[in-house]
N, C-alpha and C. Protein backbone atom coordinates (compact mmCIF):
# COMPACT_ATOMS: atom_id res chain seq x y z
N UNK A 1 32.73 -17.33 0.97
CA UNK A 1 31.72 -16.34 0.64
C UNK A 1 30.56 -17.04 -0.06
N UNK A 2 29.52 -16.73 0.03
CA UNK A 2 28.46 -17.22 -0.26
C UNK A 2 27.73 -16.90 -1.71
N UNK A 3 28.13 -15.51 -2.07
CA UNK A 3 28.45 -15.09 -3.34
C UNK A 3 28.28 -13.86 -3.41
N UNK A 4 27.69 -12.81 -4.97
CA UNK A 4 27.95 -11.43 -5.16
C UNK A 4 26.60 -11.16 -4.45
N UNK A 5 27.06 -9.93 -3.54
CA UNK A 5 25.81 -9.37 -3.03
C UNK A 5 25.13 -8.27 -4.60
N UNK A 6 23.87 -8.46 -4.34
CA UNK A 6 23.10 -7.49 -5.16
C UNK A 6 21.89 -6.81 -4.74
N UNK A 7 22.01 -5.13 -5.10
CA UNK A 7 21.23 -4.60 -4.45
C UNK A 7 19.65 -4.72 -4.87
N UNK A 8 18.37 -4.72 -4.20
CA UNK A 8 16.98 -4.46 -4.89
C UNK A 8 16.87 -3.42 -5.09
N UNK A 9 16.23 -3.52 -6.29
CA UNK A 9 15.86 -2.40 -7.23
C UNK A 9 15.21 -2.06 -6.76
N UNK A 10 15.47 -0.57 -6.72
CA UNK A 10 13.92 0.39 -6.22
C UNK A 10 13.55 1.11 -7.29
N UNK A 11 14.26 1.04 -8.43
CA UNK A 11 13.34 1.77 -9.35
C UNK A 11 13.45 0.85 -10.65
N UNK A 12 12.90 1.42 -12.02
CA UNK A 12 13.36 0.62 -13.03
C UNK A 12 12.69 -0.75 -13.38
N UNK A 13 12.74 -1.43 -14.61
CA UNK A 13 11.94 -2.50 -15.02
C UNK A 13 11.50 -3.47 -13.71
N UNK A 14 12.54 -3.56 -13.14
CA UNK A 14 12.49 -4.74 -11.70
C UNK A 14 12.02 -4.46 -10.34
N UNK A 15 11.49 -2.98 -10.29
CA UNK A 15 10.95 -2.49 -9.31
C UNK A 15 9.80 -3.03 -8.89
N UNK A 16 8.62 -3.53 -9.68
CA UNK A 16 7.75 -4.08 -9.34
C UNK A 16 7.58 -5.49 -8.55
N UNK A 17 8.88 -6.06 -8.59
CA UNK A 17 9.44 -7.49 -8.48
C UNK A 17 9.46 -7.80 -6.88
N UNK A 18 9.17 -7.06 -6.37
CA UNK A 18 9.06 -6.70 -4.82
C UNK A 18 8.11 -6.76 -4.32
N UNK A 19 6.99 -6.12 -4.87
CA UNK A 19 5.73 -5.48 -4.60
C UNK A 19 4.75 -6.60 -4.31
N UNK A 20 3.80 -6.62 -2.98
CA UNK A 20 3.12 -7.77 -2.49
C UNK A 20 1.74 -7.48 -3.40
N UNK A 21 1.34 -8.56 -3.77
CA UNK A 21 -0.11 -7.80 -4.80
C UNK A 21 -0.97 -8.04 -3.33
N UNK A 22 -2.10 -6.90 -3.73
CA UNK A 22 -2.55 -6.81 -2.61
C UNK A 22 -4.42 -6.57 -2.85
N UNK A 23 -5.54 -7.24 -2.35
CA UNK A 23 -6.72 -6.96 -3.10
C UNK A 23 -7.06 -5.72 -1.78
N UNK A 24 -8.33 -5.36 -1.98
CA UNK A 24 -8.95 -4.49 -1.40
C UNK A 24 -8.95 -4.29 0.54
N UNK A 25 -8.43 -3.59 0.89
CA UNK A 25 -7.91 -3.85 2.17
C UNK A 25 -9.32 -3.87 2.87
N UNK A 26 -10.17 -4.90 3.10
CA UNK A 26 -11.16 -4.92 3.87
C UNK A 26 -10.97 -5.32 5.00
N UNK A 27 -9.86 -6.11 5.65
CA UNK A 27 -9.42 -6.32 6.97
C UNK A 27 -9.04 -4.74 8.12
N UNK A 28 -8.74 -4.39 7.06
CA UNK A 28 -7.78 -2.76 7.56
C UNK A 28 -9.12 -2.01 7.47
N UNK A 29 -10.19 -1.93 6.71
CA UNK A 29 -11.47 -1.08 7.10
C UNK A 29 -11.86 -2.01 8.24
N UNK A 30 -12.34 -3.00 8.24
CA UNK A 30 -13.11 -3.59 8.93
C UNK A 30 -12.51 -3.46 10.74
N UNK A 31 -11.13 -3.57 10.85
CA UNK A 31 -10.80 -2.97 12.08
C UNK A 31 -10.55 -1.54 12.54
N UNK A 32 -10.82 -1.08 11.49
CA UNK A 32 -10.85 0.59 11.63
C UNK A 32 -12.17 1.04 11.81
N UNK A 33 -13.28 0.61 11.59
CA UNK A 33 -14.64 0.48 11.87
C UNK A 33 -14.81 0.44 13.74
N UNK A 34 -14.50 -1.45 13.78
CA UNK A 34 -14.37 -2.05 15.27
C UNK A 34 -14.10 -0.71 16.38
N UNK A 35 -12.58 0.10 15.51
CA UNK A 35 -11.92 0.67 16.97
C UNK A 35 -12.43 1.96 16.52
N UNK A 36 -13.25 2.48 15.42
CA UNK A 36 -14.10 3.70 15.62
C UNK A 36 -15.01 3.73 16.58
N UNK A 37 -15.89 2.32 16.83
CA UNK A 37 -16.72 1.71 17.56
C UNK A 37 -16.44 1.50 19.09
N UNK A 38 -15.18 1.48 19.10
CA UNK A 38 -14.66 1.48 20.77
C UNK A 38 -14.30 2.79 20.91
N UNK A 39 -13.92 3.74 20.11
CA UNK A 39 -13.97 5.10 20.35
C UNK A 39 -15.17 5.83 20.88
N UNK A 40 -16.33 5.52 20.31
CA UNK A 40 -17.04 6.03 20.49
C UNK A 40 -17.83 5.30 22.12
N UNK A 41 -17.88 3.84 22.20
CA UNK A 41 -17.76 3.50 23.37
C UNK A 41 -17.40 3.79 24.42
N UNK A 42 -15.66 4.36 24.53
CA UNK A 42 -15.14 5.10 25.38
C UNK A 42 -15.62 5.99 25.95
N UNK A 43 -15.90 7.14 24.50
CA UNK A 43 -16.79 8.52 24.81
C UNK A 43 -18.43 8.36 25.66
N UNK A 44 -18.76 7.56 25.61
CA UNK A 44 -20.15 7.20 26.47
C UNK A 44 -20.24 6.70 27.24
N UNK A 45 -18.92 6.01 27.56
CA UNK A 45 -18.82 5.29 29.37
C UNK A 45 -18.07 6.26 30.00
N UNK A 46 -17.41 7.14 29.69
CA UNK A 46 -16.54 7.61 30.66
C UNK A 46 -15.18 7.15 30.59
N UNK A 47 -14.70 6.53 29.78
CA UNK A 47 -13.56 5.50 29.85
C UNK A 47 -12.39 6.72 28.92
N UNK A 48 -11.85 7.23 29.04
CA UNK A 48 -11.41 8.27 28.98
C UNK A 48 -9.96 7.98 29.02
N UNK A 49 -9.20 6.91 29.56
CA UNK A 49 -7.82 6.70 29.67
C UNK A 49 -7.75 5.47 28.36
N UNK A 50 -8.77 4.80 27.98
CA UNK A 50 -9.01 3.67 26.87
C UNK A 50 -9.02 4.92 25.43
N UNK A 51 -9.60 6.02 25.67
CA UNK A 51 -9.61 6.84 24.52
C UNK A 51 -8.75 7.06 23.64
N UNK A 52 -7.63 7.42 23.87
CA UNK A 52 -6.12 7.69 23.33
C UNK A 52 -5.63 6.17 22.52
N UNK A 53 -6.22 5.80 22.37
CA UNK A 53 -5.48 4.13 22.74
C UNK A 53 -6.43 3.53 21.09
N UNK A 54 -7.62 3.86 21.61
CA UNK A 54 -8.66 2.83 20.48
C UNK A 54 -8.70 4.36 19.45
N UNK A 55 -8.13 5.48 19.44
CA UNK A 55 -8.21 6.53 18.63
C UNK A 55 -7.00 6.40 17.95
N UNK A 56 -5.78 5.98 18.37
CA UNK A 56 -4.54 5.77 17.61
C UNK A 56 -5.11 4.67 16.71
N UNK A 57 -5.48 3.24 17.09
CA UNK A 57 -5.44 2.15 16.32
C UNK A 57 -6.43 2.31 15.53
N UNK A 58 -7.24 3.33 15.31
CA UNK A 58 -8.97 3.92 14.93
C UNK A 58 -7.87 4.85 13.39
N UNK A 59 -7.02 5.26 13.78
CA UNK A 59 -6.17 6.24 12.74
C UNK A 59 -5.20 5.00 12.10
N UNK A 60 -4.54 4.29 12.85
CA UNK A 60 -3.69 3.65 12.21
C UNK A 60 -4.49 2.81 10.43
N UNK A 61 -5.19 2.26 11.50
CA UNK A 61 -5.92 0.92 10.61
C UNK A 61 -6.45 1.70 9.25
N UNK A 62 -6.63 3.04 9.41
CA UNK A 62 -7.75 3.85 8.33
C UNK A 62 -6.42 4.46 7.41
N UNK A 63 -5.53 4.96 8.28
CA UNK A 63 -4.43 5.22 7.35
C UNK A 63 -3.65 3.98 6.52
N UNK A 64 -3.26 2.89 7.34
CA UNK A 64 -3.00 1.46 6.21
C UNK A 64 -3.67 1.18 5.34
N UNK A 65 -5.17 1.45 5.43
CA UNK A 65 -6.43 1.06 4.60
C UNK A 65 -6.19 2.03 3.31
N UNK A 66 -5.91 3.46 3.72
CA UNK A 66 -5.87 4.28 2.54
C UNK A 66 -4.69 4.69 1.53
N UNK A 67 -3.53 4.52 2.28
CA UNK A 67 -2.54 3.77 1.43
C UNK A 67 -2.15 2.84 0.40
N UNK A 68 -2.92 1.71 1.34
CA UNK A 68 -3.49 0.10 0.05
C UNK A 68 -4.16 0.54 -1.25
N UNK A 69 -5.60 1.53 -0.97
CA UNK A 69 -6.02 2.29 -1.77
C UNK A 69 -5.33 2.88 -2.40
N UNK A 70 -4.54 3.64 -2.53
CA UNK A 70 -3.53 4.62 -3.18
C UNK A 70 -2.68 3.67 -3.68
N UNK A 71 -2.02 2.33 -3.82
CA UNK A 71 -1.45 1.79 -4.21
C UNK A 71 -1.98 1.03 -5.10
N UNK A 72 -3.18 0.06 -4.80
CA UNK A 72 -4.10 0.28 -5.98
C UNK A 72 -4.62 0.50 -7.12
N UNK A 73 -5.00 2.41 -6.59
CA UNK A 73 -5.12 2.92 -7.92
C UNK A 73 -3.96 3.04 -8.46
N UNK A 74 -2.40 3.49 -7.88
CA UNK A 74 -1.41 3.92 -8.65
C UNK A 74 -0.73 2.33 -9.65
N UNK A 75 -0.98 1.39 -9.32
CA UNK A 75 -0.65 0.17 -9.92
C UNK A 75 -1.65 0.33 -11.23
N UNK A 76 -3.01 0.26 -11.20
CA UNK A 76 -4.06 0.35 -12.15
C UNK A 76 -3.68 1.40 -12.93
N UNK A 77 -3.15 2.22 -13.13
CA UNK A 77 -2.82 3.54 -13.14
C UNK A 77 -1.21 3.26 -14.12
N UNK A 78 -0.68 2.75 -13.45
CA UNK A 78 0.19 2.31 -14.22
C UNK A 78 0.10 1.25 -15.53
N UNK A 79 -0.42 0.37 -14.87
CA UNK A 79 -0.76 -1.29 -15.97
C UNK A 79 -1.36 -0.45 -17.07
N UNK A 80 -1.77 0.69 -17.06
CA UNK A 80 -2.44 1.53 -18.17
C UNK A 80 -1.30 2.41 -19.07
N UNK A 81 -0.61 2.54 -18.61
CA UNK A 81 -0.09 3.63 -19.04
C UNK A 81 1.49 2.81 -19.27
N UNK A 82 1.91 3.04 -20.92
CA UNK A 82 3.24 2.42 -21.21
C UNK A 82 4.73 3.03 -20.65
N UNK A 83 5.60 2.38 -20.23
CA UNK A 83 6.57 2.02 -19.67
C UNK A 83 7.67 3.29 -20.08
N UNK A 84 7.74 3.72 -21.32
CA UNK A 84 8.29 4.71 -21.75
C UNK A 84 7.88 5.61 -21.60
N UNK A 85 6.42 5.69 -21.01
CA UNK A 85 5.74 7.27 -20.68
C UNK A 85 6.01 7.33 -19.25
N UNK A 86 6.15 6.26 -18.42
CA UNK A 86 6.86 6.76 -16.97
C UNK A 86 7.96 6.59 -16.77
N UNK A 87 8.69 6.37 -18.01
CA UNK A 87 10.41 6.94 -17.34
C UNK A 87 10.90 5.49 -17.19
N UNK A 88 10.63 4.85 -17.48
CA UNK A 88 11.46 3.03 -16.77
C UNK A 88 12.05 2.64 -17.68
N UNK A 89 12.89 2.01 -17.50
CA UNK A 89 13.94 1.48 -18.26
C UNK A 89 13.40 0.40 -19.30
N UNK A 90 13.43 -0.11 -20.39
CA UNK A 90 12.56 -0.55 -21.31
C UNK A 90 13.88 -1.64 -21.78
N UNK A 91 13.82 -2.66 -22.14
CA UNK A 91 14.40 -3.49 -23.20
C UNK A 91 14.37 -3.59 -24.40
N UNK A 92 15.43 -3.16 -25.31
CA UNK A 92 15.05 -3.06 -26.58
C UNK A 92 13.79 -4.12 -27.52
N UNK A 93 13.95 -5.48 -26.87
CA UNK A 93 13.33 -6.63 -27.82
C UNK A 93 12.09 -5.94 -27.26
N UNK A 94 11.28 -5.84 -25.94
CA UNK A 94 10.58 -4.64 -25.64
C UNK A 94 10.14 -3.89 -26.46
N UNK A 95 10.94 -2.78 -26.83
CA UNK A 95 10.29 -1.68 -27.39
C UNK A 95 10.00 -2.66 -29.08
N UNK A 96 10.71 -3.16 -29.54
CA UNK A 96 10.62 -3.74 -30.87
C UNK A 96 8.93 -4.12 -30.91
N UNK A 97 8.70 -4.61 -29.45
CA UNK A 97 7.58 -5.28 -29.88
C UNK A 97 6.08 -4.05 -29.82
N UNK A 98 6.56 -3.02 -29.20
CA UNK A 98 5.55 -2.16 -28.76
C UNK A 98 5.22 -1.12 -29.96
N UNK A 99 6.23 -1.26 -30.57
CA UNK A 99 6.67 -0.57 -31.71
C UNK A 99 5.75 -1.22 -33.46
């Protein structure tokens, strides 16, 4: 055996320990732009079977983009706000010091 399996934390002091830091999703606007741009392309050639297609990846990219956003603020949001006011598990030497 290779050794004790252990599960990741999804909640609690170590929850964050996971989390990819992530800056401002300008890749995810910037191709959500592109395939707004082929959407609307579509709509003016006639291309009508391409429509469905550059309108999914036109939603996808804008929905990943606004998520990142929302994660974001909720990180900023957090780094603000102490550890005992959202419920997480705290270490005593921790609180000693906050204290």
């Amino acid at each position: 055996m290779a050794g004790e399996f252990v599960r990741t934390p999804k909640r609690g002091r170590d929850a964050s320990r996971y989390r990819q830091a992530t800056k401002w999703p300008m890749a995810e606007i910037a191709l959500g732009c592109l395939s707004g741009a082929s959407v609307i392309v579509a709509i003016q050639t006639n291309h009508w079977f391409a429509l469905p297609f550059a309108g999914l990846f036109m939603i996808g990219y804008f929905y990943v983009a606004s998520r990142l956003v929302g994660e974001q603020l909720l990180a900023r949001r957090d780094s603000t706000v102490p550890a005992e006011a959202r419920g997480m598990d705290v270490e005593p030497s921790a609180m000693a010091r906050v204290a």
